[in-house]
Structure formats: structure tokens, C-alpha cells
C-alpha atoms as a PDB file:
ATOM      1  CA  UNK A   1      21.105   0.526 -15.289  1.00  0.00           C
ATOM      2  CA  UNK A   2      20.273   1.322 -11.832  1.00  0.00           C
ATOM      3  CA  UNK A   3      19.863  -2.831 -11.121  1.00  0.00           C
ATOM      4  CA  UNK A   4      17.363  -5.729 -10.851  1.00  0.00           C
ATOM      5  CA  UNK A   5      15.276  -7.432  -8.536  1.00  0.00           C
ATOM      6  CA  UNK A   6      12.676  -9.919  -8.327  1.00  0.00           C
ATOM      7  CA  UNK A   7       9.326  -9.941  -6.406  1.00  0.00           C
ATOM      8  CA  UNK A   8       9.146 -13.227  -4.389  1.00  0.00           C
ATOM      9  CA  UNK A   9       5.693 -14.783  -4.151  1.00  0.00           C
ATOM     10  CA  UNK A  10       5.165 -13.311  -0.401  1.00  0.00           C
ATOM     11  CA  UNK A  11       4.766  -9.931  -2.234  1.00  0.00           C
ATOM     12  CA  UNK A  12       1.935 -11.098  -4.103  1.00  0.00           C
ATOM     13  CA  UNK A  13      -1.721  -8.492  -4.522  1.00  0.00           C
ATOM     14  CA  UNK A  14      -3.663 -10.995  -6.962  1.00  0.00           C
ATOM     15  CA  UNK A  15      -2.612 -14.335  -7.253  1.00  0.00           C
ATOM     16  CA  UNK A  16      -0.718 -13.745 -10.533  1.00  0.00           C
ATOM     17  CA  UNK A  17       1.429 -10.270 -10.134  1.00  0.00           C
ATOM     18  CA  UNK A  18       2.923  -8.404  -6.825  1.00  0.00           C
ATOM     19  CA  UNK A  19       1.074  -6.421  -4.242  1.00  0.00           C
ATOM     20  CA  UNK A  20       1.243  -2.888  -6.201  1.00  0.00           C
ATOM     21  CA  UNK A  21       1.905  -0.862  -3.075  1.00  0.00           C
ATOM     22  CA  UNK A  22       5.297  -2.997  -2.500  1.00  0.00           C
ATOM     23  CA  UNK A  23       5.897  -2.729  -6.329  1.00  0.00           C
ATOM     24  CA  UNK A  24       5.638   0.954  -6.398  1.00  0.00           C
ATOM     25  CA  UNK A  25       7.722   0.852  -2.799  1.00  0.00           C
ATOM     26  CA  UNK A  26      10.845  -0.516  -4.726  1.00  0.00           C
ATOM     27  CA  UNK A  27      11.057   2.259  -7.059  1.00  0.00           C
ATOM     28  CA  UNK A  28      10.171   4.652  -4.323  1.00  0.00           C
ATOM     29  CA  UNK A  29      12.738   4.234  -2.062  1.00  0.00           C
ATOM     30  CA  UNK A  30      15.856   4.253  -5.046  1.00  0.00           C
ATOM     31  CA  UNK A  31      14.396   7.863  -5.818  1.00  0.00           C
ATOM     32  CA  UNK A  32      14.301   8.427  -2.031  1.00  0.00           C
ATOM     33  CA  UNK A  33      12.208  11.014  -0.126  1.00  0.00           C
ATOM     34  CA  UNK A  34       8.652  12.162  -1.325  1.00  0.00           C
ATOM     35  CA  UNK A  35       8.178  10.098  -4.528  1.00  0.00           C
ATOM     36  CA  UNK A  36       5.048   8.766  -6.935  1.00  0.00           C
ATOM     37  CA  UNK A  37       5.206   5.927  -9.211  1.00  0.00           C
ATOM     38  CA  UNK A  38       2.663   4.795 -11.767  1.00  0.00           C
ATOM     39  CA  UNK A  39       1.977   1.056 -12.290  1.00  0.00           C
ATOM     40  CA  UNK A  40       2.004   0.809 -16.307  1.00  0.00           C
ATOM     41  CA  UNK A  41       1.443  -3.267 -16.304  1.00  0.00           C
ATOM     42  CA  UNK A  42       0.903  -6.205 -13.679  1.00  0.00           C
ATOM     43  CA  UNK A  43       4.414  -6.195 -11.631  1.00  0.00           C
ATOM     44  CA  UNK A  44       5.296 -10.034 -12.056  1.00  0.00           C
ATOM     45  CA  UNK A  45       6.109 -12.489  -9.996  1.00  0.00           C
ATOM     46  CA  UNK A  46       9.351 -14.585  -9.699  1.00  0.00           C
ATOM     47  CA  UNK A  47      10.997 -12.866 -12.612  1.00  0.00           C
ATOM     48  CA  UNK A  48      13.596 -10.266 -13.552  1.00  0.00           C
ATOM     49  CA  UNK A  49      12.384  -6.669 -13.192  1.00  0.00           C
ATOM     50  CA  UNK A  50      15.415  -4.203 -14.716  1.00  0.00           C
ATOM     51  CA  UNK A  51      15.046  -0.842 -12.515  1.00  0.00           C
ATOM     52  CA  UNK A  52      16.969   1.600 -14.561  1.00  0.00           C
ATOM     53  CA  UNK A  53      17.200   5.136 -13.824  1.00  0.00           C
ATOM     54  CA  UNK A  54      15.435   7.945 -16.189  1.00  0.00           C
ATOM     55  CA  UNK A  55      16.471  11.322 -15.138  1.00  0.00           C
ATOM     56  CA  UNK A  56      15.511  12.033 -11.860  1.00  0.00           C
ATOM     57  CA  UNK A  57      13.280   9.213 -11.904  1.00  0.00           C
ATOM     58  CA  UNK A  58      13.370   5.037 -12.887  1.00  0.00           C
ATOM     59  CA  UNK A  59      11.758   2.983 -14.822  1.00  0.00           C
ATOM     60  CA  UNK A  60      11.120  -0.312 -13.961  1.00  0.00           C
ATOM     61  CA  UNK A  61      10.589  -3.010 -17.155  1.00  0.00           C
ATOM     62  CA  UNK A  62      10.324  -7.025 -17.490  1.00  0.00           C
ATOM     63  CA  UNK A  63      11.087  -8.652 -20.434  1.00  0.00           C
ATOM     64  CA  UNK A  64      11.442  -5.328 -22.135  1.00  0.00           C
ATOM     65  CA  UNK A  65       7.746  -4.339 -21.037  1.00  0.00           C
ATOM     66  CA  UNK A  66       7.463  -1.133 -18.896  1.00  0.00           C
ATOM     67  CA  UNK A  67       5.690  -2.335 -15.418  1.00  0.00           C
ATOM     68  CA  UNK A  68       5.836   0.882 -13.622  1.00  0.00           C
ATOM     69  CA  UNK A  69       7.573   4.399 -13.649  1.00  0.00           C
ATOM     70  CA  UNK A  70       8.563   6.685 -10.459  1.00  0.00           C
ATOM     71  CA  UNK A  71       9.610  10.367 -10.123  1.00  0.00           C
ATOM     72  CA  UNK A  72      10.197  12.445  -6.723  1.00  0.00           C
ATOM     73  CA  UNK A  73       6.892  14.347  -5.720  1.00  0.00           C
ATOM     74  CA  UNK A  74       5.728  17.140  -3.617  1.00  0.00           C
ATOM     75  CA  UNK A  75       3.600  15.319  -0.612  1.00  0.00           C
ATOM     76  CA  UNK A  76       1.869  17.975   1.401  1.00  0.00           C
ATOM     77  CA  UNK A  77      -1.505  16.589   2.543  1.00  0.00           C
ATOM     78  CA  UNK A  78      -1.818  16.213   5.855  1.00  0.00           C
ATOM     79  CA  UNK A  79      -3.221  13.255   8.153  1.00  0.00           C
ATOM     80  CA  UNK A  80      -6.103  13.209   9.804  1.00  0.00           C
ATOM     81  CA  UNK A  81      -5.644  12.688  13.792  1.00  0.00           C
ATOM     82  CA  UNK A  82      -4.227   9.323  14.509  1.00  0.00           C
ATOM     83  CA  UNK A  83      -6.964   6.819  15.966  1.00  0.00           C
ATOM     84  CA  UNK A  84      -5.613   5.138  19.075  1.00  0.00           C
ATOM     85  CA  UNK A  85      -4.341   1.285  19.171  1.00  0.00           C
ATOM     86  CA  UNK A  86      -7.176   0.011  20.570  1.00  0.00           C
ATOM     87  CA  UNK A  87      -9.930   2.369  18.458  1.00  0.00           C
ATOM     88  CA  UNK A  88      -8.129   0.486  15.541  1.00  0.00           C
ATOM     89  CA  UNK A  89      -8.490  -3.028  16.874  1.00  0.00           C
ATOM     90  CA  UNK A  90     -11.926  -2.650  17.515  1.00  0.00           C
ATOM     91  CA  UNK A  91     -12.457  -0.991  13.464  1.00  0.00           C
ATOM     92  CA  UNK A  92     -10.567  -3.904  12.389  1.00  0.00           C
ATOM     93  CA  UNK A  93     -13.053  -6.119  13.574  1.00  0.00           C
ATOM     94  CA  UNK A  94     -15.934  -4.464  10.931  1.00  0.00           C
ATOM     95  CA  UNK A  95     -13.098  -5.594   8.142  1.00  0.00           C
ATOM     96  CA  UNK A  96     -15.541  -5.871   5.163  1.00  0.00           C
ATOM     97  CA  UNK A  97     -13.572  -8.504   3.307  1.00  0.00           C
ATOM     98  CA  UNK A  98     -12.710 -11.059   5.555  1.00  0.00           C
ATOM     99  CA  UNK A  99     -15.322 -13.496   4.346  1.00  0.00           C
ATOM    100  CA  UNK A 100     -15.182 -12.527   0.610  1.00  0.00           C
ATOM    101  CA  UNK A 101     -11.895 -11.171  -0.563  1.00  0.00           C
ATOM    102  CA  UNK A 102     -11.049 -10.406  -4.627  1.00  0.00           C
ATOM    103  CA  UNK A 103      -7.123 -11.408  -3.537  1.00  0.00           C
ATOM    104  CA  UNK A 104      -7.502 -13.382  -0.380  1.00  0.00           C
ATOM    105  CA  UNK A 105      -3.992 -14.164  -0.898  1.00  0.00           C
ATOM    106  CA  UNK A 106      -2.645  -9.762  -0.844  1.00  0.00           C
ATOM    107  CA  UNK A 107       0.385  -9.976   1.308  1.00  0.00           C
ATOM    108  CA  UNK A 108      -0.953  -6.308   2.622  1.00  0.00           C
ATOM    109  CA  UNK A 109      -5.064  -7.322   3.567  1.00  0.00           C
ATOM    110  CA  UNK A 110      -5.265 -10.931   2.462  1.00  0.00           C
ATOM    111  CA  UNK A 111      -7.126 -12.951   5.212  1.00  0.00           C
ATOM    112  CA  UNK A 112      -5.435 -16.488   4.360  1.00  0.00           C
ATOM    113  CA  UNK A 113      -1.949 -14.612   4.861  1.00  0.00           C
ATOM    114  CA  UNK A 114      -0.756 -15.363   8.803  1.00  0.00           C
ATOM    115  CA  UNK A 115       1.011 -12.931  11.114  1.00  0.00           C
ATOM    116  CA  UNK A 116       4.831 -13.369  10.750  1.00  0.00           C
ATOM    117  CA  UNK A 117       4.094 -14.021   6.420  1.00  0.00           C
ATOM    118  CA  UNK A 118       1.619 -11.223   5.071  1.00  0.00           C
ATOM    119  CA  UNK A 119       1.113  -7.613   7.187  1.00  0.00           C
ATOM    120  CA  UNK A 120      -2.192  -8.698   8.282  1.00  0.00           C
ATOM    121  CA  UNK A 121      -3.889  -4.616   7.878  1.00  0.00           C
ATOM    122  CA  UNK A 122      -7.529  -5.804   7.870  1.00  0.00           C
ATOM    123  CA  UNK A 123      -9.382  -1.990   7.710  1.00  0.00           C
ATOM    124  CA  UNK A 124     -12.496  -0.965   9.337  1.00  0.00           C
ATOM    125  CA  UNK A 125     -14.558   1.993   9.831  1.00  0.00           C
ATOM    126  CA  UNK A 126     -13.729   3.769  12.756  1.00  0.00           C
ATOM    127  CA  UNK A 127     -17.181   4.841  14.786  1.00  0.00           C
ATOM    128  CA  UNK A 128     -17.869   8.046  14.439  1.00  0.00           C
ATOM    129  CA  UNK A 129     -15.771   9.258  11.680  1.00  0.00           C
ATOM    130  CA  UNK A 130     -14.836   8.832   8.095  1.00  0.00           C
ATOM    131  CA  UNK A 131     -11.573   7.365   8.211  1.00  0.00           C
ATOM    132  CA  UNK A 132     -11.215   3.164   7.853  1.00  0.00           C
ATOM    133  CA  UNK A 133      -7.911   2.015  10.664  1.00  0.00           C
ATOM    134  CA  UNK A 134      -6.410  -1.312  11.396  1.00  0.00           C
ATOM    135  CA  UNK A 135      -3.488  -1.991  14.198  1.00  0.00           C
ATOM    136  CA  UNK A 136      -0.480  -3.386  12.417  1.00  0.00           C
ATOM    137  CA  UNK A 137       3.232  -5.101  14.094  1.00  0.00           C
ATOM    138  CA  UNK A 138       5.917  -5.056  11.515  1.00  0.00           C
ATOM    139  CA  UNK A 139       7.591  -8.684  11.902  1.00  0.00           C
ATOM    140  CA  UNK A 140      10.926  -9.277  12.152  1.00  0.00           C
ATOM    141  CA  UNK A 141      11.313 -10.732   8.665  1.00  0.00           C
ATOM    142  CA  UNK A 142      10.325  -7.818   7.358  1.00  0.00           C
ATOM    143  CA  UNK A 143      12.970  -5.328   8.851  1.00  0.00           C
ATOM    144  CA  UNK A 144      16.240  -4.242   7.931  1.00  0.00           C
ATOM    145  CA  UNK A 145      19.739  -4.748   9.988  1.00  0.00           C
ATOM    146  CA  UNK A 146      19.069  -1.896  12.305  1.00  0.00           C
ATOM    147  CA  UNK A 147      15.728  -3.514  13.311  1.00  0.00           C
ATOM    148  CA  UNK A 148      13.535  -0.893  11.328  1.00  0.00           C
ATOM    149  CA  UNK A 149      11.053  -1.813   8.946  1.00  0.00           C
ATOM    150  CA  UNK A 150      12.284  -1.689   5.109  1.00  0.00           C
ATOM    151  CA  UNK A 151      10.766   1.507   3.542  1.00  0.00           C
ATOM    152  CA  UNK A 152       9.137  -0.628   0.642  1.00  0.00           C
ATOM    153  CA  UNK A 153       7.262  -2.500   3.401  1.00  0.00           C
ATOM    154  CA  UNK A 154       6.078   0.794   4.648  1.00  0.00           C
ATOM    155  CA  UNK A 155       4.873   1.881   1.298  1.00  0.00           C
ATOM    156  CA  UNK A 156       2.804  -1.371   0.984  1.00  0.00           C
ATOM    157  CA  UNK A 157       1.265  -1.004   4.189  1.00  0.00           C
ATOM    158  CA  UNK A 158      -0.112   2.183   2.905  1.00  0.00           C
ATOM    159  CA  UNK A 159      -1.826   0.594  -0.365  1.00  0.00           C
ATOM    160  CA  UNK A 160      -4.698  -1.355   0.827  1.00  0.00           C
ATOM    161  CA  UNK A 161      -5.913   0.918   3.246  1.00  0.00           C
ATOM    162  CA  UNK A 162      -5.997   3.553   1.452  1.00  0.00           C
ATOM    163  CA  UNK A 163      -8.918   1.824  -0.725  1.00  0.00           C
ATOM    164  CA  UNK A 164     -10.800   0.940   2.047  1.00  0.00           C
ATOM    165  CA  UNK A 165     -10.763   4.625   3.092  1.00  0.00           C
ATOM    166  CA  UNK A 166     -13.310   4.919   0.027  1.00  0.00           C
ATOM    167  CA  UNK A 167     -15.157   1.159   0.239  1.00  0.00           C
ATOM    168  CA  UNK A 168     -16.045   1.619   3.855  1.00  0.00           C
ATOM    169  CA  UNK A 169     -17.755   4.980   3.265  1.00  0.00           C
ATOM    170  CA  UNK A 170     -19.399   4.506  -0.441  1.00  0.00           C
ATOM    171  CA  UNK A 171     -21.618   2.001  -2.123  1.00  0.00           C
ATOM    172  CA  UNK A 172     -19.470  -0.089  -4.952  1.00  0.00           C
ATOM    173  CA  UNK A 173     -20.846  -2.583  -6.695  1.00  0.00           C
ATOM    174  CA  UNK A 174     -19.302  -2.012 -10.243  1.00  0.00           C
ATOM    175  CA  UNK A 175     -16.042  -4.797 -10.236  1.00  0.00           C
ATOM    176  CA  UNK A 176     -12.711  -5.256  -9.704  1.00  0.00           C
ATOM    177  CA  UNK A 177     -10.225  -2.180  -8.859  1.00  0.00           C
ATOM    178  CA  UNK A 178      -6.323  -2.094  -8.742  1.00  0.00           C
ATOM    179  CA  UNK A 179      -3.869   0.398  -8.002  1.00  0.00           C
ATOM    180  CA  UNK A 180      -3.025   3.071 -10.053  1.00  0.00           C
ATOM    181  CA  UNK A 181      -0.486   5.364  -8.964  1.00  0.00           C
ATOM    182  CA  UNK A 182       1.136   5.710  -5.298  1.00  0.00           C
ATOM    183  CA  UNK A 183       2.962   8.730  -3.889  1.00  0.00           C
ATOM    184  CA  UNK A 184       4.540   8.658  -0.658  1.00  0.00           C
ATOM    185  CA  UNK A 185       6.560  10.230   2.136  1.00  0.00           C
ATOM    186  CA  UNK A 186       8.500   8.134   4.710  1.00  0.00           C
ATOM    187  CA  UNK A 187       9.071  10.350   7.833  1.00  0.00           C
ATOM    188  CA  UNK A 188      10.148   7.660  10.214  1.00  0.00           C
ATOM    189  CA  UNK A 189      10.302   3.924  10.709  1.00  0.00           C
ATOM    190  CA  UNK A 190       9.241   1.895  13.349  1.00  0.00           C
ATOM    191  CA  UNK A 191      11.029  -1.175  14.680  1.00  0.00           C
ATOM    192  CA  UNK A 192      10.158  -4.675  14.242  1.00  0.00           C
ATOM    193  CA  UNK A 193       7.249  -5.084  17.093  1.00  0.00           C
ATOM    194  CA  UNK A 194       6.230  -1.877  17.504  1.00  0.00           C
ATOM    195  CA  UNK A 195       2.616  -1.299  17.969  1.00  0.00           C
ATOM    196  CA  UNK A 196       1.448   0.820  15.122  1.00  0.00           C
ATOM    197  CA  UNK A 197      -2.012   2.367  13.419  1.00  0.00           C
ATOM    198  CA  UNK A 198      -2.427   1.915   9.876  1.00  0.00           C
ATOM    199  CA  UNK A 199      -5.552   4.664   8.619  1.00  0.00           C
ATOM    200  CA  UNK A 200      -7.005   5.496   4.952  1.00  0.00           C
ATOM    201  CA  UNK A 201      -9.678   8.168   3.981  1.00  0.00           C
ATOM    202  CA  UNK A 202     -11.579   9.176   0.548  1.00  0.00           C
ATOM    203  CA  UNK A 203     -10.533  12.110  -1.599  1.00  0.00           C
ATOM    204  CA  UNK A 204     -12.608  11.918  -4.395  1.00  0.00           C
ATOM    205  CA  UNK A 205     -13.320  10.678  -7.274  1.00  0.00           C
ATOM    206  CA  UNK A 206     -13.314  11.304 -11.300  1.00  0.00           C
ATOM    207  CA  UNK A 207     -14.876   9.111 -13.068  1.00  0.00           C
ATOM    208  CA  UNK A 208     -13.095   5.292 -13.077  1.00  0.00           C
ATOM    209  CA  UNK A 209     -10.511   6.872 -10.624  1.00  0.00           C
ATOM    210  CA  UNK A 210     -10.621   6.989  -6.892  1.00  0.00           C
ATOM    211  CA  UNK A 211      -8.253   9.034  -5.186  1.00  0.00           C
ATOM    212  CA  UNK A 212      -7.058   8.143  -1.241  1.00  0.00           C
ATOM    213  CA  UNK A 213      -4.948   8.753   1.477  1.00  0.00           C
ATOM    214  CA  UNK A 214      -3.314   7.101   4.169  1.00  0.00           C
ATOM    215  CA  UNK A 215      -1.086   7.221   6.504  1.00  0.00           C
ATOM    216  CA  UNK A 216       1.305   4.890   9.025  1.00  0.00           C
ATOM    217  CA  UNK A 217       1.029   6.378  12.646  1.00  0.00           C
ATOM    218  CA  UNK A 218       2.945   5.389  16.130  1.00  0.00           C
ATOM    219  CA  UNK A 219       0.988   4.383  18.865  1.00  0.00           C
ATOM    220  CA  UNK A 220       1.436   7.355  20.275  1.00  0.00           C
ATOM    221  CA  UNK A 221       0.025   9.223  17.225  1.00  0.00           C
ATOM    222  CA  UNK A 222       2.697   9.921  15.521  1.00  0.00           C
ATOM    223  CA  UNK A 223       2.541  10.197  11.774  1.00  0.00           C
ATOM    224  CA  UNK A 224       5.399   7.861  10.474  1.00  0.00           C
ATOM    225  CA  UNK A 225       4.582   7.676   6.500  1.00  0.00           C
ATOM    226  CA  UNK A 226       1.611   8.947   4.455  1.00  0.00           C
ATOM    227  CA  UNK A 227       0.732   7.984   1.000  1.00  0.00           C
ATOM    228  CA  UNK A 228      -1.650   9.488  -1.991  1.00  0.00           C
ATOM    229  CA  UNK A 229      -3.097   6.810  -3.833  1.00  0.00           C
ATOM    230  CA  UNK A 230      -5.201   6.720  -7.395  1.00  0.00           C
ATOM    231  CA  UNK A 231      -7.680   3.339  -7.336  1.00  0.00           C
ATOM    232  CA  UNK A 232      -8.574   2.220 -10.801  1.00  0.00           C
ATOM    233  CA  UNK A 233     -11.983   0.869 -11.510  1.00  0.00           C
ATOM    234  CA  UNK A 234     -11.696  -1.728 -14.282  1.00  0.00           C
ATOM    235  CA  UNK A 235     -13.933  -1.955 -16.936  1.00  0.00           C
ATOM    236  CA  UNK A 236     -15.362  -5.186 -17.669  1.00  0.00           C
ATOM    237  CA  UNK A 237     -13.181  -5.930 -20.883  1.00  0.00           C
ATOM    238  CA  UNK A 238     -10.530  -5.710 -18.645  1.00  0.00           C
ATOM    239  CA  UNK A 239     -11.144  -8.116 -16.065  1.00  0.00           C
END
């Protein structure tokens, strides 16, 4: 057994399981370097989750249920051109979801969360392109000894966005969505109060599955982290 953790209500996505970008972050950073993990089940909250190592990959189960299961990737899409600091602010102010949010509680886009408590990424179209950006400060809280922001955090900051790479850009009117799958690459970390641009685009799609990137970028452009994700639409059974 690799060891166990538990997923403090901060970390929350909907109201009842974690945010599944800092769920699949955990398991990411034990493989270390380029990695994907698949979300099997709702991560829960407040309880045990056993991460236990499976080959080169782990396995992360609750109560004997498998939640989610990670293996090291190859990661070799490439970002689009950072948009600068203030280009971002200005997107962020077209943030569809503000008003009427699924999760208005997501630690990584939720707009009841406050600086300082939830990462505060609200996504907007950028004007004249195709790619969604928000400007984003990692807070203290969230950073590790050295003053760097913990890679999990990173990972999460590249979930929502990645989404609204696709909502921004396409009509979608057919329910609720969660995350899939996650792969990501952690290049660099910033520091606690460093300006930085969060950006998603749209892949494509296959039927109930929407594929997006993102990326975490420097203010001086600088690609820091970029992630692959797969967006599930549910079907109406299901929510």
C-alpha cells in the first residue's frame, strides 16, 4: 500500500464528492512526471481513500470501491501561445457561469468560493481566438515549504478550464458533464503570488465525450503545466 489520504471539503467539484482535477492530481503526482488517471466513481469527501500502487501505476479505492486509477503517459501536445495577464482579466470578465453555476461551490471555478479558499479560475473567451483564459494567484495556503504551489493544485487548476475551452466555443444544452480522465505534465511551478494565465481549448469530440486541453502559463508566457482532459456528458439516468 502506497498510503491514504482524505479530501477535505475545500477540495470539493459538486457539493457531494472532490473537485476531479485535484482527485486525479493526487494520484498524479505519486506516479510523478507525465501521468493520466481515470475517475472510475465520485472521489468522496471527508473519508479514507487507500492509494495503493499497481505496477507502474495506483489505484486509488474507498471503502473497497475503486474511485480512480493513474498510469504515467506520453504528453506531447503543445500549447497554444500564452494570452497576456491582462488579455485574461478582461476574458474572465465574459465568465459564462458566474450567475448560474451546476457546482457554485468547485474549489477550481465556483463563484461563492473567495480568493485565499477556492482558486478563483473564472474562464472566458478570449477576443479573437478560440481559446477560453482566466488570470489566476496561487495563495499561500495552497503552496508547499519552498513557497511553490503543490503539483495537485496545479493539476486542478487545469480541470475546469479545460471544459470551458469547449462551452465557450459550442452550443450545449444537453445536461450535466463531469470529468473523465486527466493527463498531465508539470514543467514548472510558480510561487505563491505569482501572477499566472490559466487557458483551455476544444479538441473534439466523440459522441458523449469531449476532449480538451489546457495549460498553466507564467506571466511572461511561459508554459508551466498542460493537461489533456476527457469531459463526460451524462445521460439523464445518470443525473
Amino acid at each position: 500500500m502506497s498510503g491514504q489520504v482524505t479530501i477535505g471539503r475545500r477540495f470539493r467539484g459538486p457539493a457531494g464528492s472532490a473537485n476531479g482535477g485535484y482527485a486525479c492530481g493526487l494520484l498524479g503526482t505519486l506516479i510523478g512526471g507525465a501521468a493520466e488517471v481515470t475517475l472510475r466513481s465520485p472521489p468522496p469527501l471527508e473519508q479514507p481513500i487507500d492509494l495503493v500502487r499497481n505496477g507502474n501505476g495506483v489505484q486509488a479505492l474507498a471503502g473497497g470501491r475503486l474511485i480512480a486509477e493513474g498510469t504515467s503517459a506520453s504528453l506531447a501536445m503543445k500549447a497554444p501561445p500564452a494570452p497576456g495577464f491582462d488579455a485574461a482579466v478582461r476574458a474572465s470578465e465574459r465568465y459564462p457561469w458566474r450567475d448560474q453555476h451546476p457546482y457554485p461551490g468547485c474549489f477550481v471555478c465556483g463563484p461563492r468560493r473567495t480568493p485565499g479558499d477556492g482558486l478563483c479560475i473564472y474562464p472566458g473567451a478570449v477576443a479573437g481566438s478560440e481559446v477560453v483564459a482566466a488570470p489566476f494567484l496561487p495563495d499561500k495556503s495552497l503552496a508547499d515549504e519552498a513557497g511553490r504551489l503543490r503539483p495537485e493544485i496545479a493539476w486542478a487548476a487545469l480541470d475546469c478550464p479545460s471544459w470551458f475551452g469547449f462551452h465557450c466555443f459550442n452550443a450545449f444544452d444537453e445536461g450535466l458533464m463531469l470529468l473523465g480522465r486527466l493527463a498531465a505534465r508539470i514543467d514548472a511551478l510558480p510561487r505563491a503570488g505569482d501572477r499566472c494565465v490559466v487557458a483551455g481549448w476544444h479538441l473534439g469530440r466523440e459522441g458523449r465525450k469531449i476532449h480538451c486541453g489546457s495549460a498553466l502559463y507564467s506571466e511572461d508566457g511561459t508554459v508551466l503545466a498542460i493537461g489533456r482532459a476527457t469531459w463526460i456528458v451524462l445521460k439523464p439516468l445518470e443525473q
